[in-house]
Protein backbone atom coordinates (compact mmCIF):
# COMPACT_ATOMS: atom_id res chain seq x y z
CA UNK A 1 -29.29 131.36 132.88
CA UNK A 2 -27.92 128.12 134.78
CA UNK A 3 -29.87 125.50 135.81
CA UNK A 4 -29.36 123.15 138.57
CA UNK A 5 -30.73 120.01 138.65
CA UNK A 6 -31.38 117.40 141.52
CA UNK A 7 -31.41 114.24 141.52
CA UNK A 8 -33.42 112.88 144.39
CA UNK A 9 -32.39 109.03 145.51
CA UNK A 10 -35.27 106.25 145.19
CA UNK A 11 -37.47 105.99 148.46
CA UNK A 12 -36.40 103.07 150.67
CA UNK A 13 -39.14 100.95 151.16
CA UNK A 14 -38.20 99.11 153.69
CA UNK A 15 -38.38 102.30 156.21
CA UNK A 16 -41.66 104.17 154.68
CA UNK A 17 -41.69 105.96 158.05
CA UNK A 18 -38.34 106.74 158.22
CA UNK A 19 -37.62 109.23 155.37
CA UNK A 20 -33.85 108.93 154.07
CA UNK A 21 -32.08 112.28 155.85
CA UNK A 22 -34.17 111.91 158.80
CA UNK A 23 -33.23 111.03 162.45
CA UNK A 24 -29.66 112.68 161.96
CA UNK A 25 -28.85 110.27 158.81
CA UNK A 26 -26.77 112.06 156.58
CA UNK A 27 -27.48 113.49 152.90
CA UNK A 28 -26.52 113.67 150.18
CA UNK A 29 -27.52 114.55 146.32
CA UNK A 30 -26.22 113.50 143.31
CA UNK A 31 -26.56 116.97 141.25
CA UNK A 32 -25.69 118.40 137.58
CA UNK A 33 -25.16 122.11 136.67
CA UNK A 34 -25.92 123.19 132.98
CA UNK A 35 -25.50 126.77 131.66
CA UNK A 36 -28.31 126.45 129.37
CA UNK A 37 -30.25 123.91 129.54
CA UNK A 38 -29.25 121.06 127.53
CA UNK A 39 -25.91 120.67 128.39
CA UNK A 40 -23.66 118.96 131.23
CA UNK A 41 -20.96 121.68 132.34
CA UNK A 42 -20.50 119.74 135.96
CA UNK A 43 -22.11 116.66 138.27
CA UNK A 44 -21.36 115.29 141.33
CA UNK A 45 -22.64 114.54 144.50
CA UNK A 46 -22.30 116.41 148.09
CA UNK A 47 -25.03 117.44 150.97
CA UNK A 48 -27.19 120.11 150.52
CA UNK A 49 -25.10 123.12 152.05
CA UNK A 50 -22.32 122.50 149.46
CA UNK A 51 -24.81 122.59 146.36
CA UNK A 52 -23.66 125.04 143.67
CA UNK A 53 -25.81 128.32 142.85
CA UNK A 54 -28.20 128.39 140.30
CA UNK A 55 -30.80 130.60 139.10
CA UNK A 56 -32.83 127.97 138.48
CA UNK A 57 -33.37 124.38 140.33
CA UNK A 58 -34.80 121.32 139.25
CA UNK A 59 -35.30 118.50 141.15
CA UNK A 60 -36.09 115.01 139.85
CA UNK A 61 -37.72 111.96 141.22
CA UNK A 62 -36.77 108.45 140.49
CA UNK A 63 -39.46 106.24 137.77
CA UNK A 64 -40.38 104.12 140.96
CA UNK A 65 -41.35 107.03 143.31
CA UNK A 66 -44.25 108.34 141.21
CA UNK A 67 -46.91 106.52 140.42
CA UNK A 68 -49.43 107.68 137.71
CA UNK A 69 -53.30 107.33 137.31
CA UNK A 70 -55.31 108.07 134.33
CA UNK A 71 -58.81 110.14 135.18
CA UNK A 72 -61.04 112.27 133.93
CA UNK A 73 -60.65 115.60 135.15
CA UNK A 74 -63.36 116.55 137.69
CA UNK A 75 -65.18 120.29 137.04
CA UNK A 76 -64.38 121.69 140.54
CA UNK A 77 -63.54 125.12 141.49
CA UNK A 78 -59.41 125.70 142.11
CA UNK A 79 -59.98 125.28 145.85
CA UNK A 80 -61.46 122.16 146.02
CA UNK A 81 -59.65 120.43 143.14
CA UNK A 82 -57.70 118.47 145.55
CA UNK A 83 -60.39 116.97 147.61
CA UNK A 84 -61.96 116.53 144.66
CA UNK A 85 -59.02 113.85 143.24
CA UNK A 86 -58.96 112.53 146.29
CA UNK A 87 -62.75 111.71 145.55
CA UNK A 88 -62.01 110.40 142.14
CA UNK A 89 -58.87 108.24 143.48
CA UNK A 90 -60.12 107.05 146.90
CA UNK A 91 -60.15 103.01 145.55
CA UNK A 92 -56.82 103.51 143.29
CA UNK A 93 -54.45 104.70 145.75
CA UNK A 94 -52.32 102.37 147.91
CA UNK A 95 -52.20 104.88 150.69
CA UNK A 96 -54.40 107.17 152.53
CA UNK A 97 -55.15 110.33 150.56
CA UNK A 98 -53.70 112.88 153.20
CA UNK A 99 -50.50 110.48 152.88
CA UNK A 100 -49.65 111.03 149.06
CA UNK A 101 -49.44 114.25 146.94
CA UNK A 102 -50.81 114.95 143.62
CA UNK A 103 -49.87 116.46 140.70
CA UNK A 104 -51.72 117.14 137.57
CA UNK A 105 -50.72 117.09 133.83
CA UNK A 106 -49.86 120.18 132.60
CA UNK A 107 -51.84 120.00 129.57
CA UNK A 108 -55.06 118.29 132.09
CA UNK A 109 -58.37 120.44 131.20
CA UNK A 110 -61.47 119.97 133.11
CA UNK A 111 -63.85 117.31 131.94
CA UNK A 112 -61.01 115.77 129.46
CA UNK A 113 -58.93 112.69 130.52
CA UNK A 114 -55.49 113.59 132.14
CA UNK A 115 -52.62 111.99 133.99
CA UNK A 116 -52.50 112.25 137.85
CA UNK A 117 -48.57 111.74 139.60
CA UNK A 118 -49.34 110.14 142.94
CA UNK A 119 -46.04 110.40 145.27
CA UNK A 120 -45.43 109.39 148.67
CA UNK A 121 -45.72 113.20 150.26
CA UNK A 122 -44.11 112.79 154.00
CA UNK A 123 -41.11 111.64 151.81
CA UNK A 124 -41.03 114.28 149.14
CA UNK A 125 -41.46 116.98 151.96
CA UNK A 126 -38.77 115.58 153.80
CA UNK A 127 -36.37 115.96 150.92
CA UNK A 128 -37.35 119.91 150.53
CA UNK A 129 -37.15 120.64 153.98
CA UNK A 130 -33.73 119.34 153.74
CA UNK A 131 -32.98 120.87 150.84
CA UNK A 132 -34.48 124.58 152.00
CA UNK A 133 -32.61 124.07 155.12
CA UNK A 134 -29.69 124.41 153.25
CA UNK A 135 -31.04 127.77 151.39
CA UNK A 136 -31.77 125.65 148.13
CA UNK A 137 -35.21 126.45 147.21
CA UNK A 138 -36.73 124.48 144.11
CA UNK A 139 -38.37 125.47 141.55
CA UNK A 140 -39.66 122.69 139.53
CA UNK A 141 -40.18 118.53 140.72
CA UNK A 142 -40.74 116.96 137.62
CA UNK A 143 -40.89 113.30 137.27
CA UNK A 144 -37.36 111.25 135.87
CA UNK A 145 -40.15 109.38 133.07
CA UNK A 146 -44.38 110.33 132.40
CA UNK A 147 -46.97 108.46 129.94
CA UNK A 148 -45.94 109.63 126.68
CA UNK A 149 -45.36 108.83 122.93
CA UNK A 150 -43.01 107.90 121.31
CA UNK A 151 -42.87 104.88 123.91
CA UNK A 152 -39.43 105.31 126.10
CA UNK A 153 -37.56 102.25 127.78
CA UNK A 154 -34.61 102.86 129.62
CA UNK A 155 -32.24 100.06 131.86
CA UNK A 156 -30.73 101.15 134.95
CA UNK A 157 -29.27 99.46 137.85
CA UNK A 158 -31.63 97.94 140.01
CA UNK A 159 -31.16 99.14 143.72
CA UNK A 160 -31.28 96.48 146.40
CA UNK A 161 -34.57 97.31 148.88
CA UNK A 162 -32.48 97.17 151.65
CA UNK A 163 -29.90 99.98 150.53
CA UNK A 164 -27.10 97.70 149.45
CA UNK A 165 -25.26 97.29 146.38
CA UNK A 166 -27.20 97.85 143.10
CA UNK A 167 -28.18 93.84 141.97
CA UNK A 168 -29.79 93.56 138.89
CA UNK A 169 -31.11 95.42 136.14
CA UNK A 170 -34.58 97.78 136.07
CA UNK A 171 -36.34 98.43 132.81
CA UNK A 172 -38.24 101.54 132.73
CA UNK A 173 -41.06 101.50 130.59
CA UNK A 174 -43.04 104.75 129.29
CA UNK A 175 -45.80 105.01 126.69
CA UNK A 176 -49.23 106.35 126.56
CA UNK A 177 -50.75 103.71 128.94
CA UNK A 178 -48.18 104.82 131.40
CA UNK A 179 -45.04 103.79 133.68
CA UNK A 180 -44.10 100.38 134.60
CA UNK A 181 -40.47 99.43 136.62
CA UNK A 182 -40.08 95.90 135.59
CA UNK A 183 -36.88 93.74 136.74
CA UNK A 184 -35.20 91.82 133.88
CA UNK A 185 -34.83 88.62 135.53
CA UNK A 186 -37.69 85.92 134.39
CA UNK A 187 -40.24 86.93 131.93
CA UNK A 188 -42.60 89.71 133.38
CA UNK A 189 -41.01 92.17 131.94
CA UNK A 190 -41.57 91.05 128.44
CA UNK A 191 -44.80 89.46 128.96
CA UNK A 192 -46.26 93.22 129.89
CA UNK A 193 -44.30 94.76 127.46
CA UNK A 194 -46.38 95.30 123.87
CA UNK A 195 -45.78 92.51 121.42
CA UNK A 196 -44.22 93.34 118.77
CA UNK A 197 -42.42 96.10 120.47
CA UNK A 198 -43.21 99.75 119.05
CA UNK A 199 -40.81 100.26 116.09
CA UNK A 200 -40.28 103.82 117.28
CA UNK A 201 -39.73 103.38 120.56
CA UNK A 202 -36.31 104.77 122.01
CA UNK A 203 -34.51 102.50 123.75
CA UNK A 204 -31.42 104.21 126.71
CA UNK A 205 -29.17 102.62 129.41
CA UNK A 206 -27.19 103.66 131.93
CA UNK A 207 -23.60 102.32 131.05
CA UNK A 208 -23.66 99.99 134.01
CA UNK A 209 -26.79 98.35 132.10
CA UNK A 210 -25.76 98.69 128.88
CA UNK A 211 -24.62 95.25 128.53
CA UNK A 212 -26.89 93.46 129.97
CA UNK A 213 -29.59 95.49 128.23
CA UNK A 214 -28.37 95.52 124.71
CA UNK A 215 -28.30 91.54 125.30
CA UNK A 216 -31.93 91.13 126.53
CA UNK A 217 -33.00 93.75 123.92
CA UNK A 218 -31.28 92.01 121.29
CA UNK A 219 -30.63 95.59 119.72
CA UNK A 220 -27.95 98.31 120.70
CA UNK A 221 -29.21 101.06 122.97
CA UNK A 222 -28.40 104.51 123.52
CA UNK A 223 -25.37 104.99 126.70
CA UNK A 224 -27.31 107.42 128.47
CA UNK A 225 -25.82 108.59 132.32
CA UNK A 226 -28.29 109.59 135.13
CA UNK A 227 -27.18 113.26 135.20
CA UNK A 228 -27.79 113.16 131.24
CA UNK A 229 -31.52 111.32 131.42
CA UNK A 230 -32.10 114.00 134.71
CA UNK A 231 -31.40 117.20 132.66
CA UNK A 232 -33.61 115.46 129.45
CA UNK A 233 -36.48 115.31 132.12
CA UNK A 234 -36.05 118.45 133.80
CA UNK A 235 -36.90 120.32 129.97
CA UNK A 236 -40.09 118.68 130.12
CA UNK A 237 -43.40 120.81 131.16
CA UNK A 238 -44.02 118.66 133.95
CA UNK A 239 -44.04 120.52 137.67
CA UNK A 240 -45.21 118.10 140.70
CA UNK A 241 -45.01 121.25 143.10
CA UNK A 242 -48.94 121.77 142.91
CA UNK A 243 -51.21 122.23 145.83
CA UNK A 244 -49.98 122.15 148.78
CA UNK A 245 -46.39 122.19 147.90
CA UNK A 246 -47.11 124.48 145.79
CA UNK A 247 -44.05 127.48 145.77
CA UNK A 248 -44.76 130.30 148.45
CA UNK A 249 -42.91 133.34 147.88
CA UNK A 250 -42.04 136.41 149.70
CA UNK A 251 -40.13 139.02 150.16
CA UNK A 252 -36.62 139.01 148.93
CA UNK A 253 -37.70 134.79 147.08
CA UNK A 254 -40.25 136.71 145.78
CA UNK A 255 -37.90 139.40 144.28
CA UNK A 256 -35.58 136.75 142.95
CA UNK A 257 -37.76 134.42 141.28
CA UNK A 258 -39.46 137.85 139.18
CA UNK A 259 -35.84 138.58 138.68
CA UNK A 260 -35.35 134.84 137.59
CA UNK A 261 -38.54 134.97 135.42
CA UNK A 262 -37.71 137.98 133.37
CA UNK A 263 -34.55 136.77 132.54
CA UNK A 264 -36.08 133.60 131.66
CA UNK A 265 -36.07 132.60 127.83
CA UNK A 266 -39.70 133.04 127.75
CA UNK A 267 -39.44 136.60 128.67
CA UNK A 268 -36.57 137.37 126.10
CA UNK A 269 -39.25 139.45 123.79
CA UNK A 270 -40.05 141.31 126.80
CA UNK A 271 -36.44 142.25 127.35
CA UNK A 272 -35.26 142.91 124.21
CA UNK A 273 -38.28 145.51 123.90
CA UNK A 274 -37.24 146.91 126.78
CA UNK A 275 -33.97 147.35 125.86
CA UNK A 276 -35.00 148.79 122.43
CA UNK A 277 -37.52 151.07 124.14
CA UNK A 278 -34.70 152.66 126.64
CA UNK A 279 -32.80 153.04 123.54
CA UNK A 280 -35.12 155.02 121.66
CA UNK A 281 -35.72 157.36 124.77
CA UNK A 282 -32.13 158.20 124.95
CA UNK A 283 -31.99 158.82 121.70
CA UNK A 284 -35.12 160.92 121.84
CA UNK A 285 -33.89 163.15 124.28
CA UNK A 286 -30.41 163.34 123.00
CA UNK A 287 -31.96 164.68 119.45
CA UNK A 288 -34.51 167.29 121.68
CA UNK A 289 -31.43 168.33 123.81
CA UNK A 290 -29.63 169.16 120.04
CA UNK A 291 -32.72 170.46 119.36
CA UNK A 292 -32.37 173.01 122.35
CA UNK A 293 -29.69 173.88 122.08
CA UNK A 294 -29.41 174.59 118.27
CA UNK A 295 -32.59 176.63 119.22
CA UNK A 296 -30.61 178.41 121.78
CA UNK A 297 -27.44 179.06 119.95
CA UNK A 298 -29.63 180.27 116.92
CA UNK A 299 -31.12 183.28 119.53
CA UNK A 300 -28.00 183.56 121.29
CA UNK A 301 -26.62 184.62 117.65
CA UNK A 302 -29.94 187.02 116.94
CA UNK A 303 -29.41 188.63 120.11
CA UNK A 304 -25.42 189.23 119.52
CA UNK A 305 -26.48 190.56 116.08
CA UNK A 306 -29.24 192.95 117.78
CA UNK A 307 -26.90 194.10 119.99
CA UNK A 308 -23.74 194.68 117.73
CA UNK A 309 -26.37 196.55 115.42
CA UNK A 310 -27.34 198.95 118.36
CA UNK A 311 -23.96 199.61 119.55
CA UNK A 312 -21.17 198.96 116.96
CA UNK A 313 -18.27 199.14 119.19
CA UNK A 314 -19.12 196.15 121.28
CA UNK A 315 -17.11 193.45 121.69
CA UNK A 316 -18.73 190.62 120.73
CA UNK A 317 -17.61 188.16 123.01
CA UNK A 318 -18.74 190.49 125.82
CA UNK A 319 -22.77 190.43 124.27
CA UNK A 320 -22.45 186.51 124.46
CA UNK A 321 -21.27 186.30 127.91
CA UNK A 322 -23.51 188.87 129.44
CA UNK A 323 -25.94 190.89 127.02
CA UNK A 324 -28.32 192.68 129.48
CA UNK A 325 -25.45 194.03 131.44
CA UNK A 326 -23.87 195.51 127.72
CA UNK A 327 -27.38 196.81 126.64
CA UNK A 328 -27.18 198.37 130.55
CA UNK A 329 -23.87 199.80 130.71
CA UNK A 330 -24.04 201.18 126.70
CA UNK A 331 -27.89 202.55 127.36
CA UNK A 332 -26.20 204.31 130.59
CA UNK A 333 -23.46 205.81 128.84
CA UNK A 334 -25.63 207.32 125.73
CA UNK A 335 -28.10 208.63 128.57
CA UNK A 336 -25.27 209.95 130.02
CA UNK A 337 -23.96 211.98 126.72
CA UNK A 338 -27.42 213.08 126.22
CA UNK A 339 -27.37 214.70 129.35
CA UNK A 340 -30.36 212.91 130.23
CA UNK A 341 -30.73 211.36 134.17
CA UNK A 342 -31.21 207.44 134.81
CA UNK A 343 -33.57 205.89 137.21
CA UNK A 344 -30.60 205.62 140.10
CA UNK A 345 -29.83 209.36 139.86
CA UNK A 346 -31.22 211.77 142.18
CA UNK A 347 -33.63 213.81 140.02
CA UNK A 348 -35.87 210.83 139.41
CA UNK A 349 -35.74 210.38 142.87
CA UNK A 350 -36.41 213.78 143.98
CA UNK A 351 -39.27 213.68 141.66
CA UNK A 352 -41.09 210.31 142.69
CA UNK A 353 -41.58 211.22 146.22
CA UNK A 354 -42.17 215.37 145.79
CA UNK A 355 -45.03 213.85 143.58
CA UNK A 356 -46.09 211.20 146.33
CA UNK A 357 -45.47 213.73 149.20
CA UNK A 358 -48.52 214.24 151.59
CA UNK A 359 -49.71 217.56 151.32
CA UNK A 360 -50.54 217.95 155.19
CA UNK A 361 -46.10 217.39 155.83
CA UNK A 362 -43.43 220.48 155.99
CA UNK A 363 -40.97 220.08 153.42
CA UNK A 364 -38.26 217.29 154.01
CA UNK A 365 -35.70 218.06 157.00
CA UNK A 366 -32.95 216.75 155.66
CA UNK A 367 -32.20 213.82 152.75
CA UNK A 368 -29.63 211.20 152.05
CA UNK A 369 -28.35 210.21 148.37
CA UNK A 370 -27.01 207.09 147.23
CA UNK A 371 -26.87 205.88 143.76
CA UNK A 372 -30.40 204.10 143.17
CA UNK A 373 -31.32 205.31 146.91
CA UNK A 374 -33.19 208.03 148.53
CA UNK A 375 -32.99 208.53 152.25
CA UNK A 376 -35.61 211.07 153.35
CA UNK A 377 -35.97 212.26 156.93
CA UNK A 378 -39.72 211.75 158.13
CA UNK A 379 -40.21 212.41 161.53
CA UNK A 380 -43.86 212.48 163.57
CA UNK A 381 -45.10 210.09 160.43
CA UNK A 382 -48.12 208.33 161.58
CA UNK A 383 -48.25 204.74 159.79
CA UNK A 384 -51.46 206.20 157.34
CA UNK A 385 -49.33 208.58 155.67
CA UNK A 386 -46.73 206.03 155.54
CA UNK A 387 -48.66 204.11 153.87
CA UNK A 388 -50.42 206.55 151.61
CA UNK A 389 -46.70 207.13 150.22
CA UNK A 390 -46.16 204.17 149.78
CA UNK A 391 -48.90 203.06 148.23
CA UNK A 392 -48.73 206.13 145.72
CA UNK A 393 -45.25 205.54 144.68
CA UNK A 394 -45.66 201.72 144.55
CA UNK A 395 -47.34 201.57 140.56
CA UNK A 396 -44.45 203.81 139.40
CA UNK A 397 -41.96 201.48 140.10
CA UNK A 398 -40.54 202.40 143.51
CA UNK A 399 -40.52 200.82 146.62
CA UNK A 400 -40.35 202.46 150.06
CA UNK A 401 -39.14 201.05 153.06
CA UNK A 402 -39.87 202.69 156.67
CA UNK A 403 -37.33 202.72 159.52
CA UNK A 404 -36.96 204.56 162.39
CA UNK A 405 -37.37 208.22 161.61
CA UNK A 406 -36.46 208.01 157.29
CA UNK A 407 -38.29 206.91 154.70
CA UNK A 408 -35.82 205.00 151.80
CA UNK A 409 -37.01 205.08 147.96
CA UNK A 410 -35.63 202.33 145.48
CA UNK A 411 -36.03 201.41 142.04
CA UNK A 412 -37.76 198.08 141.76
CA UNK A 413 -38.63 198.33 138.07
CA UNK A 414 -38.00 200.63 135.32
CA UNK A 415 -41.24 201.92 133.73
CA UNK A 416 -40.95 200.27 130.68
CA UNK A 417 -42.08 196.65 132.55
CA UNK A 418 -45.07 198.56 134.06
């Protein structure tokens, strides 16, 4: 299953209004493809329409563009949750509460402390309009750094505010009282960092910073690209698309991302069972279709032996390709020897319908034989004693049928399946 990850540029500050990609401004993401996961196959950078495919996007937000609060979870039903935060967060926000989106931890449990993202939300849903413009839906928005432990500092270029060259270098702090951007020039940045620093903390740059941040540091750090920290963050459990960018699917997205899901690794029980239930159902029915026909061969091979009991001179491979007719055409030529009439000769016939003839009728005009078929003249019939014929022939066997004039008999069964 690929995954695509996004990498989506620090907010400008100078134009808070002014969303980068906005007012015709052209844009572009830096991106990185990864067949499974954890590693790079691919990165570059290009607008959204020439994105690659995925079947599963990521995007990820710089450390500056999220800001994080530590609360208590309110108790509030799922639909007010949100104004509920907003409640909670009224005095710690820098902007107005219908101005930022938030995003809860995903381990945050009602009435327990948790981690809030706050982000800047006409910016962040500028960048997925632009993105969904382009037919690239996301998935996930995690954030590129969250409180955690072991504490995590990383150096990166520092961007100018006014979207020139990078100047300077940023050192990203994360630990479990949060997420501080901190410039290295003069000493803020190690007057809030702990003293001593954490022994277990991991220390990454970006090789631009490398440098300058193993010399600060005083240690050597780990080389670590932005496509490389990007796909690190997007295995995380974080997802900022809560609430009301929350992911709305229908119809064919809807499809797709249960398509996506099943073929997630999470579902990989699921399939596997699947798989190993289709395969015992084919196998099931393949050993009842043996079954069958084993079953069928085995009477098949009783009813050739019947047969080539009751008449030796059979061929046999005329019993297995048609025994009724055989039994027919053998019974019909003993009855025959014996001197002894079938149901389709005419003294049957005769018989039947003298014993089913009405007694208030002359005897028959005139008659008509056919093997199997007696044509008898009935003229001035009314329709009861038509029917009374009928009717008295019918549990014998024999059917009549009335046309204009004649009366025909037939064999519909022999006696023996009365």
């Amino acid at each position: 299953m690929s995954l695509l990850v996004i990498l989506i540029a620090q907010r400008r500050r100078l134009h808070p209004r002014r969303p980068e990609g906005t007012q015709g401004e052209a844009v572009e993401f830096e991106y990185v493809v990864s067949p499974d996961g954890l590693a790079v196959q691919r990165h570059g950078r290009c607008a959204p329409s020439l994105l690659p495919s995925a079947t599963n996007v990521v995007a990820v937000l710089a450390d500056a563009d999220v800001s994080w609060h530590r609360i208590t979870l309110p108790k509030a039903p799922a639909q007010r949750l949100r104004a509920a935060l907003d409640g909670v967060l009224e005095e710690e926000l820098l902007d107005d509460a219908e101005a930022t989106h938030l995003a809860l931890s995903p381990q945050a449990v009602a009435g327990q402390p948790t981690w809030v993202a706050a982000v800047d939300r006409r910016w962040l849903g500028a960048q997925l309009i632009a993105l969904e413009k382009a037919s690239v839906f996301v998935d996930r928005i995690v954030p590129m750094a969250w409180p955690d432990e072991p504490a995590i500092g990383h150096f990166s270029e520092a961007p100018d505010d006014a979207a020139g060259p990078a100047r300077g270098v940023c050192l990203t702090w994360a630990d479990l009282r949060g997420v501080v951007c901190l410039r290295l020039e003069g000493g803020l940045a190690r007057s809030l960092l702990p003293a001593p620093l954490p022994e277990g903390a991991r220390w990454s740059a970006s090789p631009a910073a490398a440098a300058a941040a193993e010399q600060w540091l005083g240690a050597r750090v780990l080389v670590m690209p932005p496509t490389e920290r990007a796909l690190q963050a997007a295995r995380s459990l974080w997802n900022l698309r809560q609430f009301d960018l929350g992911r709305k699917t229908r119809g064919a997205r809807a499809l797709r991302d249960a398509l996506r899901a099943l073929l997630s690794p999470a579902w990989r029980p699921v399939r596997v069972g699947l798989v190993a239930l289709l395969i015992v159902q084919v196998a099931g029915l393949n050993l009842w279709a043996w079954h069958l026909r084993a079953t069928l061969e085995s009477k098949r091979a009783s009813l050739v032996t019947l047969v080539k009991a009751a008449y030796p001179g059979v061929n046999e491979f005329d019993i297995a390709r048609d025994a009724n007719a055989v039994v027919q055409r053998e019974s019909n030529a003993l009855r025959a020897l014996a001197g002894k009439p079938s149901d389709a000769d005419l003294e049957p016939l005769l018989h039947a319908a003298a014993a089913a003839w009405p007694a208030d009728r002359p005897p028959v005009e005139s008659l008509r034989f056919e093997p199997g078929r007696l044509t008898l003249a009935a003229g001035g019939w009314s329709a009861a004693q038509i029917e009374q014929f009928r009717s008295l022939l019918r549990p014998g066997g024999w059917s009549v049928e009335a046309t204009q004039g004649s009366l025909t008999v037939t064999r519909t069964r022999s006696p023996s399946a009365l």
